[in-house]
Protein backbone atom coordinates (compact mmCIF):
# COMPACT_ATOMS: atom_id res chain seq x y z
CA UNK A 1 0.00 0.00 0.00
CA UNK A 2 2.23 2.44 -1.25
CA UNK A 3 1.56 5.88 -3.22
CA UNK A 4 3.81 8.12 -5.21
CA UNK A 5 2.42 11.27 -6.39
CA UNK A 6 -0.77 10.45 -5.21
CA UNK A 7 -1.40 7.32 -7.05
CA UNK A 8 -0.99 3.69 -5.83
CA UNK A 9 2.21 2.02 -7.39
CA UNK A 10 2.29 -2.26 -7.34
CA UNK A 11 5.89 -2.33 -8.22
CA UNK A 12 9.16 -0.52 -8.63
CA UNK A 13 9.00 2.74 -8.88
CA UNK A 14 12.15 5.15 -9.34
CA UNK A 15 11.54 8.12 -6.92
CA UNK A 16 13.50 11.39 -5.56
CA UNK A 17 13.15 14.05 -3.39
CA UNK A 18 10.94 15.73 -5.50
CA UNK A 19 8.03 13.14 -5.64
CA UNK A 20 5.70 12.67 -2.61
CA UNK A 21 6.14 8.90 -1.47
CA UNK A 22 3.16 7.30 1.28
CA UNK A 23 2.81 4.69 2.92
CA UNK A 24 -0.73 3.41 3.78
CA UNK A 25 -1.68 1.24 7.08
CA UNK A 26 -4.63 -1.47 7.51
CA UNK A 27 -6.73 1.79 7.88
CA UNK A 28 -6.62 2.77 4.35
CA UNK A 29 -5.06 6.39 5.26
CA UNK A 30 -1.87 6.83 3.66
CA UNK A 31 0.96 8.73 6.27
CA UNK A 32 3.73 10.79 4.24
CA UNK A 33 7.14 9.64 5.03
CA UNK A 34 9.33 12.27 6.54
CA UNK A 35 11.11 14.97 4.11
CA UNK A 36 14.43 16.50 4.84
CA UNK A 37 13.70 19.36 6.44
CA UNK A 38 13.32 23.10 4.71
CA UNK A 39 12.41 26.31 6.11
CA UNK A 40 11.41 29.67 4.59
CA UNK A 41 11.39 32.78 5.81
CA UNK A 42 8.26 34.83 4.81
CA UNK A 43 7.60 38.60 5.08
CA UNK A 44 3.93 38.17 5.93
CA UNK A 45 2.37 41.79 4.00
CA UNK A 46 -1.01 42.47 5.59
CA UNK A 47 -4.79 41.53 4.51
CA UNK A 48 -3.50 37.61 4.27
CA UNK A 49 -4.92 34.73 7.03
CA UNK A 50 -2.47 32.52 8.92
CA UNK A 51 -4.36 29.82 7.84
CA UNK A 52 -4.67 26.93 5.34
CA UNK A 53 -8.53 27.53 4.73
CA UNK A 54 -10.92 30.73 5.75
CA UNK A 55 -13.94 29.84 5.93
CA UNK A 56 -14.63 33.87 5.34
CA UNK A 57 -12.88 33.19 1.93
CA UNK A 58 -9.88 35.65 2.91
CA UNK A 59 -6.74 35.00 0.86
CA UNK A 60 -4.56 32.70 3.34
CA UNK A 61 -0.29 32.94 3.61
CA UNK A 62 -0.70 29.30 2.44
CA UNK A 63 -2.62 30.29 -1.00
CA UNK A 64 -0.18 33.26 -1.38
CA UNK A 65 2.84 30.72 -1.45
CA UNK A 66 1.13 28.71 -3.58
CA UNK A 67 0.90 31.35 -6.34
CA UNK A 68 4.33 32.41 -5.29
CA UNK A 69 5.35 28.80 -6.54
CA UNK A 70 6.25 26.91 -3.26
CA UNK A 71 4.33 23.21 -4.02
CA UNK A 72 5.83 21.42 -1.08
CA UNK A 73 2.52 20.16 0.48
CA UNK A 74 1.90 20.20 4.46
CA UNK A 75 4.17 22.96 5.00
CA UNK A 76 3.02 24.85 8.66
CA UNK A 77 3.45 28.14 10.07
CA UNK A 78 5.87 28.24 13.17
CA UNK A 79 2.66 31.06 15.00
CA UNK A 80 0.24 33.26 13.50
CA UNK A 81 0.07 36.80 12.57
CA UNK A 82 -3.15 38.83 12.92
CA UNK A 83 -4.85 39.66 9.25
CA UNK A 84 -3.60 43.30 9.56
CA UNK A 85 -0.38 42.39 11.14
CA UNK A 86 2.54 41.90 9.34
CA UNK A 87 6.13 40.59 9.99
CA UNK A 88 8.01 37.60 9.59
CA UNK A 89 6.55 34.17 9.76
CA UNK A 90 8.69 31.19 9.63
CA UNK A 91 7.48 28.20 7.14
CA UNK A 92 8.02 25.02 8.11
CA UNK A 93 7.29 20.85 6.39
CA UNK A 94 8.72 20.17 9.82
CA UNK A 95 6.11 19.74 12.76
CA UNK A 96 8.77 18.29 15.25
CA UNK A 97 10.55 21.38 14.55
CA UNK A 98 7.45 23.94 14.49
CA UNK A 99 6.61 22.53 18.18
CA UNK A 100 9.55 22.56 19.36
CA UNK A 101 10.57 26.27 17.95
CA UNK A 102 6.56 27.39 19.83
CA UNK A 103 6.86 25.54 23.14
CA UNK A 104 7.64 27.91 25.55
CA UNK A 105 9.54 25.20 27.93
CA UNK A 106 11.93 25.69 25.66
CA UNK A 107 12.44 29.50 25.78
CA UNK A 108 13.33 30.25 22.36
CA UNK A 109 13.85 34.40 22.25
CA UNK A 110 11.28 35.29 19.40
């Protein structure tokens, strides 16, 4: 139960970074394997949502990289910014990393 790009493969399959590889369980939901790691830094302008969907139907950070070109899916915002705030966000595929750079146990200066 294995999916590359989205569609189920039955046998060898060349792959790279570039393609999305998951592995499925007895569930049927397919879990993506762990990328390297990448981070951007983003310059969050105002009038965009810190969000991945508005149910408002506000333009979202997430849509905004899209169009910018960034296709790595479940990339996650390390906080939020108000819709009339702006500043730098920090753009994450890494959720281990996101938590870790949030918790405040760990008393990363922001």
């Amino acid at each position: 139960m294995v999916k590359v790009d989205g569609k189920r493969v039955d046998f060898n399959a060349p792959v790279s970074n570039s393609n999305l590889i998951q592995v499925g369980s007895r569930t049927g939901m397919y879990t993506p394997l762990k990328e390297n790691t990448r981070i951007w830094l983003f310059n969050k302008p105002q009038k965009l949502v810190t969000t991945h969907y508005d149910p408002q139907g506000r333009p979202t950070v997430f849509n905004h990289l899209k169009d910018l070109g960034l296709t790595i899916p479940h990339v996650i915002s390390v906080g939020r910014l108000d819709f009339l705030s702006e500043g730098l966000l920090i753009i994450t595929n890494d959720g281990e990393l996101a938590r870790a750079l949030e918790m405040p146990s760990n008393a990363i200066e922001r």
